[in-house]
N, C-alpha and C. Protein backbone atom coordinates (compact mmCIF):
# COMPACT_ATOMS: atom_id res chain seq x y z
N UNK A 1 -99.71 -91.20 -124.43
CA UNK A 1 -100.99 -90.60 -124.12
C UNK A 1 -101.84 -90.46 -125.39
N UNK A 2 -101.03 -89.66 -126.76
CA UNK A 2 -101.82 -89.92 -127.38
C UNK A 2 -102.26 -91.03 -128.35
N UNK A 3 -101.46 -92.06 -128.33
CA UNK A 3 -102.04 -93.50 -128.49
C UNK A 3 -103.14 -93.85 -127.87
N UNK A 4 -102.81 -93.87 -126.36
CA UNK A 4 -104.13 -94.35 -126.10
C UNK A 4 -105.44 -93.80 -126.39
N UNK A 5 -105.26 -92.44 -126.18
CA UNK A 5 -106.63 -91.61 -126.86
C UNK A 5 -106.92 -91.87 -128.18
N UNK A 6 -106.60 -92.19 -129.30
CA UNK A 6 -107.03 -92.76 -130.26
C UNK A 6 -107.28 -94.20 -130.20
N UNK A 7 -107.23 -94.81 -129.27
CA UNK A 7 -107.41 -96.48 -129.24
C UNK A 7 -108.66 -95.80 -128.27
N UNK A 8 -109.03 -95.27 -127.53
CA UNK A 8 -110.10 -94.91 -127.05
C UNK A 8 -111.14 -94.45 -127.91
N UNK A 9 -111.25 -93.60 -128.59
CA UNK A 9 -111.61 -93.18 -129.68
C UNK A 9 -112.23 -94.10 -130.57
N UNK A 10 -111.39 -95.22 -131.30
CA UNK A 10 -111.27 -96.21 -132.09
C UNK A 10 -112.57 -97.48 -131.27
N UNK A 11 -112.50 -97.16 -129.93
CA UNK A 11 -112.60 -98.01 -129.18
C UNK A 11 -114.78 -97.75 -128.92
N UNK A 12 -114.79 -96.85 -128.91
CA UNK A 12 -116.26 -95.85 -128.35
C UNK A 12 -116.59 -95.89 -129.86
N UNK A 13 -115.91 -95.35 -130.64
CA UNK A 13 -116.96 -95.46 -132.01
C UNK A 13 -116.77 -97.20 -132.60
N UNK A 14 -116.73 -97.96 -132.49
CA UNK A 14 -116.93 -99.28 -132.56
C UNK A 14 -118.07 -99.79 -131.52
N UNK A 15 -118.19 -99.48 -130.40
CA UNK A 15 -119.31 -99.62 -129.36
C UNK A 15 -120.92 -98.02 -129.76
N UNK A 16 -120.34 -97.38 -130.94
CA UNK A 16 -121.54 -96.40 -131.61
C UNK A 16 -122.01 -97.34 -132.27
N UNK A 17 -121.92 -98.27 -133.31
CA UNK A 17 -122.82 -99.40 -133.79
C UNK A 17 -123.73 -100.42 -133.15
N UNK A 18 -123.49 -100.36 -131.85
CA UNK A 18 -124.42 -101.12 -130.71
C UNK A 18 -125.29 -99.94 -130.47
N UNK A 19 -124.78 -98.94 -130.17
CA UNK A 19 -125.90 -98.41 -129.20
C UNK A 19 -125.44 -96.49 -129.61
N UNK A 20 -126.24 -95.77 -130.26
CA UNK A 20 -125.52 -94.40 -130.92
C UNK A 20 -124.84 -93.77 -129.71
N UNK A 21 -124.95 -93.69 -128.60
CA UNK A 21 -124.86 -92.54 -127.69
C UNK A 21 -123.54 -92.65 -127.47
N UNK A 22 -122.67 -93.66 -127.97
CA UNK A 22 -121.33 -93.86 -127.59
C UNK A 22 -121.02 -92.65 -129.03
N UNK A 23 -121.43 -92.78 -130.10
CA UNK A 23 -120.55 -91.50 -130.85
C UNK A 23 -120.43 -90.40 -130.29
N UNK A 24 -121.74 -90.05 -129.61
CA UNK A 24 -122.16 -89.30 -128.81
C UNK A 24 -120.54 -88.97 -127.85
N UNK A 25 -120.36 -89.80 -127.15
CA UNK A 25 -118.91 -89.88 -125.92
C UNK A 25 -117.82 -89.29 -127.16
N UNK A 26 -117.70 -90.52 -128.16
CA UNK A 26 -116.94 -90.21 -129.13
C UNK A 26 -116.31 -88.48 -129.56
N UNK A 27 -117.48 -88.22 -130.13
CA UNK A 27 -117.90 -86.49 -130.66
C UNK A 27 -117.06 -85.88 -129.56
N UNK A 28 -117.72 -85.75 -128.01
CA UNK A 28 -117.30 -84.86 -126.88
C UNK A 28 -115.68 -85.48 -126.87
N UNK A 29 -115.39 -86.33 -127.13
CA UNK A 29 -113.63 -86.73 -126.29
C UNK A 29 -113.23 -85.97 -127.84
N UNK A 30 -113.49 -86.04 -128.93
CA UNK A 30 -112.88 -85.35 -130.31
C UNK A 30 -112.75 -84.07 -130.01
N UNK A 31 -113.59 -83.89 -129.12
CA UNK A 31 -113.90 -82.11 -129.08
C UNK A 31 -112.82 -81.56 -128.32
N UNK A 32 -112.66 -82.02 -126.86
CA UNK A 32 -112.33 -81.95 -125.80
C UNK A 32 -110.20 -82.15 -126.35
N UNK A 33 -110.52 -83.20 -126.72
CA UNK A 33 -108.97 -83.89 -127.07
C UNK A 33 -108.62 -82.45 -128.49
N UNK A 34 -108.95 -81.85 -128.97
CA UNK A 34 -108.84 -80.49 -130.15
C UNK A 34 -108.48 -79.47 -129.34
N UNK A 35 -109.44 -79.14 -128.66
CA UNK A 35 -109.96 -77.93 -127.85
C UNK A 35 -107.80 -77.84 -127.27
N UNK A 36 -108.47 -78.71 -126.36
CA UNK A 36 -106.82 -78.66 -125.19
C UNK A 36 -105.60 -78.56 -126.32
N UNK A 37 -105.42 -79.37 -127.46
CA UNK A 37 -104.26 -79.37 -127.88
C UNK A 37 -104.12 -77.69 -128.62
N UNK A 38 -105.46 -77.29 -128.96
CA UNK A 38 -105.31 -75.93 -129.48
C UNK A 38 -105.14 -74.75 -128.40
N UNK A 39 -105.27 -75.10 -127.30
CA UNK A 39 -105.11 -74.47 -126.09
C UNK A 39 -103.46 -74.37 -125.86
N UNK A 40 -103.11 -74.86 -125.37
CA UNK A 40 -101.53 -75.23 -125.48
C UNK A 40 -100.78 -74.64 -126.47
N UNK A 41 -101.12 -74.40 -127.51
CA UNK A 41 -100.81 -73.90 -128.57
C UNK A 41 -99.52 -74.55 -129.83
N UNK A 42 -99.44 -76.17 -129.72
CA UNK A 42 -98.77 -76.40 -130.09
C UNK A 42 -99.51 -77.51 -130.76
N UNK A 43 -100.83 -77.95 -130.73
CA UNK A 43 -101.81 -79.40 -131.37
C UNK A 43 -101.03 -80.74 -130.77
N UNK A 44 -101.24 -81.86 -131.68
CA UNK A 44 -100.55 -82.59 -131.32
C UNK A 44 -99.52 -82.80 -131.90
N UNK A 45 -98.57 -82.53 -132.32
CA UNK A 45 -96.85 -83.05 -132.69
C UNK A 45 -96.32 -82.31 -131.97
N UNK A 46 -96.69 -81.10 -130.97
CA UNK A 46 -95.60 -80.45 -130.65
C UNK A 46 -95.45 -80.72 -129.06
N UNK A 47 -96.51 -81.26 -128.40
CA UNK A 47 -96.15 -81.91 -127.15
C UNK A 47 -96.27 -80.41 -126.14
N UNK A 48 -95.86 -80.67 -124.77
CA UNK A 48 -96.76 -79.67 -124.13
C UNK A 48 -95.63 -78.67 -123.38
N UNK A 49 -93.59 -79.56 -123.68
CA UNK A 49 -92.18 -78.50 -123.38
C UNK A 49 -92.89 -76.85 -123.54
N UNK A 50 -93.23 -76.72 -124.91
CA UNK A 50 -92.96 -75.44 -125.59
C UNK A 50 -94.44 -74.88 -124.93
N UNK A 51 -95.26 -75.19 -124.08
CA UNK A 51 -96.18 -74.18 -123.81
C UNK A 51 -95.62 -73.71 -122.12
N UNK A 52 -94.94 -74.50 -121.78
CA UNK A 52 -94.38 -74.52 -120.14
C UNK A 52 -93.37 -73.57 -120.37
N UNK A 53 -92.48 -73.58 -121.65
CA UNK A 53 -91.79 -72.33 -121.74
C UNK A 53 -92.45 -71.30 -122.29
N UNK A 54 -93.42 -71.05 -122.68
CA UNK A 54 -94.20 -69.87 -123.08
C UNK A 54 -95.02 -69.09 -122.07
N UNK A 55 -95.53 -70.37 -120.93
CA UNK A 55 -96.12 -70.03 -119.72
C UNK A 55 -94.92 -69.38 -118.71
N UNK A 56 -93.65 -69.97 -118.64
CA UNK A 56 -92.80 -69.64 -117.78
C UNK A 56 -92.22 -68.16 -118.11
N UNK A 57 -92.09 -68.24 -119.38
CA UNK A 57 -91.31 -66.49 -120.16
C UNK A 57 -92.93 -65.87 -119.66
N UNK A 58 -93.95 -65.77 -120.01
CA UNK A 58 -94.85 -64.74 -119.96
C UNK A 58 -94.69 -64.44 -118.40
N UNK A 59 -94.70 -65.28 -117.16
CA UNK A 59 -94.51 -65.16 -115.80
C UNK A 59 -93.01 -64.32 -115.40
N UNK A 60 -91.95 -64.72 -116.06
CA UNK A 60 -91.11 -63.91 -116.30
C UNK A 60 -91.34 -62.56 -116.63
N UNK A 61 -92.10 -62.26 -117.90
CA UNK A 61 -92.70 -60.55 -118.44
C UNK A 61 -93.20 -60.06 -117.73
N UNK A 62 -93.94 -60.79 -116.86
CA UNK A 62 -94.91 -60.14 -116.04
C UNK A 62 -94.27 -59.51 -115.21
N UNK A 63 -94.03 -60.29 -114.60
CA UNK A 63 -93.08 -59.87 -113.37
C UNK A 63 -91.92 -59.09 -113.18
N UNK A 64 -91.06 -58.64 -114.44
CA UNK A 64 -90.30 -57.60 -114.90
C UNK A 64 -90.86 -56.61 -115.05
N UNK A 65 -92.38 -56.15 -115.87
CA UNK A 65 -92.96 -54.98 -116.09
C UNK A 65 -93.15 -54.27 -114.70
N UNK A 66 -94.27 -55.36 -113.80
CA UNK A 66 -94.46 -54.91 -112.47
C UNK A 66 -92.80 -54.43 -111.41
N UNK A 67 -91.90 -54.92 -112.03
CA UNK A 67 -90.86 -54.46 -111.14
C UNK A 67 -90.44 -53.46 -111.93
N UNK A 68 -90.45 -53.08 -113.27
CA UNK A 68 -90.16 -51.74 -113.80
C UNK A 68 -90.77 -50.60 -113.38
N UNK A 69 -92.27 -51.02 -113.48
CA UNK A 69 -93.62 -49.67 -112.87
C UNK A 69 -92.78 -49.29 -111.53
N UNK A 70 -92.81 -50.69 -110.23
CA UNK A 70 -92.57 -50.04 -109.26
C UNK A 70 -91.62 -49.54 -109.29
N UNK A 71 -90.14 -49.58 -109.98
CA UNK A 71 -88.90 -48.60 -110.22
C UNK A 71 -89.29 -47.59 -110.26
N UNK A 72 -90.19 -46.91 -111.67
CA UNK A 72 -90.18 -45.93 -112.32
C UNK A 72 -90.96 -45.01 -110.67
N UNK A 73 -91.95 -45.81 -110.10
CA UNK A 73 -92.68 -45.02 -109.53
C UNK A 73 -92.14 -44.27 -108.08
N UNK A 74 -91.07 -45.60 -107.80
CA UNK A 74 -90.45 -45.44 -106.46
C UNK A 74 -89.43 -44.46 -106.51
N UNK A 75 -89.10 -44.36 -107.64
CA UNK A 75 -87.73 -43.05 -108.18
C UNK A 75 -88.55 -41.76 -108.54
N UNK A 76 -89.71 -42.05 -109.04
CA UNK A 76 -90.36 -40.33 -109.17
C UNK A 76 -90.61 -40.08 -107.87
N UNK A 77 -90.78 -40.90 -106.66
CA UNK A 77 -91.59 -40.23 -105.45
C UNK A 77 -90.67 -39.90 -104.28
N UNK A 78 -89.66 -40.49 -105.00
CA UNK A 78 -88.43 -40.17 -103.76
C UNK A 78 -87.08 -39.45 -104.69
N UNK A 79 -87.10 -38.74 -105.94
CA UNK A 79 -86.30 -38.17 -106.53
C UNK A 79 -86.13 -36.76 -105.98
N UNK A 80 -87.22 -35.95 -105.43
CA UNK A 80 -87.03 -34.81 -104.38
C UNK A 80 -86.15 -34.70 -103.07
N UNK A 81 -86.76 -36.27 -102.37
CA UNK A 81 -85.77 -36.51 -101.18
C UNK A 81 -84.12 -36.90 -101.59
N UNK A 82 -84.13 -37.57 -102.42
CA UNK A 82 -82.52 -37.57 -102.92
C UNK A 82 -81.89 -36.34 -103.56
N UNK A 83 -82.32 -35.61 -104.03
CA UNK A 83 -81.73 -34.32 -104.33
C UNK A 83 -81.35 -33.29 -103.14
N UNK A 84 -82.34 -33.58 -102.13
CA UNK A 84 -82.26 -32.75 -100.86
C UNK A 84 -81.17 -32.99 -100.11
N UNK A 85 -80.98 -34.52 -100.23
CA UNK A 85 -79.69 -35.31 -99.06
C UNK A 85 -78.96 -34.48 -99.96
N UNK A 86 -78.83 -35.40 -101.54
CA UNK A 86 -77.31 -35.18 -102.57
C UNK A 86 -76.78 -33.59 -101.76
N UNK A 87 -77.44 -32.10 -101.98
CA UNK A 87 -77.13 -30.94 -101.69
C UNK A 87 -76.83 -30.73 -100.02
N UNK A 88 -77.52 -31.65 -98.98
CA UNK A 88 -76.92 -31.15 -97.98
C UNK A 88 -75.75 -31.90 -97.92
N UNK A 89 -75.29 -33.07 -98.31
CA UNK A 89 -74.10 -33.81 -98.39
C UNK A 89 -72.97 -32.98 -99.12
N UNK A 90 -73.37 -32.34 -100.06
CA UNK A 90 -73.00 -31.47 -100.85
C UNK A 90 -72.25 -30.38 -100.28
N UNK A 91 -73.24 -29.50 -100.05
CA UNK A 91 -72.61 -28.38 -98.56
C UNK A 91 -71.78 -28.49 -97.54
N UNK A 92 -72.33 -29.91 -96.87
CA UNK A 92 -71.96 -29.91 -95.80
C UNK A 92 -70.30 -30.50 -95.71
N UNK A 93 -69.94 -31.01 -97.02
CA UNK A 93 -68.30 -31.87 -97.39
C UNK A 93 -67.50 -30.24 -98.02
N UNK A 94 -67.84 -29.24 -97.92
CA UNK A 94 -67.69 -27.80 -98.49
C UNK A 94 -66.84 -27.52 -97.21
């Protein structure tokens, strides 16, 4: 892939000496082809494995926090009703 984008590249600014507006194409695919690899967060040598595992762990985090909140929240709102059973279970094995 990124061969060919530099033979593209190579390819549009050689057709900018006919006619400017191709640097023009040129400029935007330089931009565009930067932009994404800095997006990804790896440019180009590092290929796009290590952002799919960075995307996959953060979906992972996510989704652990939200199941922690609802723990924390589902145990404060029902920690009254379990104390109530625990003591009549309590009594009632007496």
């Amino acid at each position: 892939m990124f061969v060919l984008l530099l033979i593209l590249i190579a390819v549009l600014f050689g057709f900018g000496f006919v006619h400017p507006i191709w640097w023009v194409a040129v400029a935007v695919l330089v931009f565009g082809a930067t932009r994404h690899g800095r997006d990804r967060g790896g440019g180009w040598g590092r290929g796009g494995d290590s952002y799919l595992g960075d995307r996959d762990y953060r979906d992972y985090q996510e989704r652990r926090d939200r199941q922690d909140r609802w723990d924390r929240r589902y145990r404060r709102q029902n920690r009254a009703r379990w104390r109530r059973e625990d003591r009549r279970d309590h009594e009632h094995h007496r």
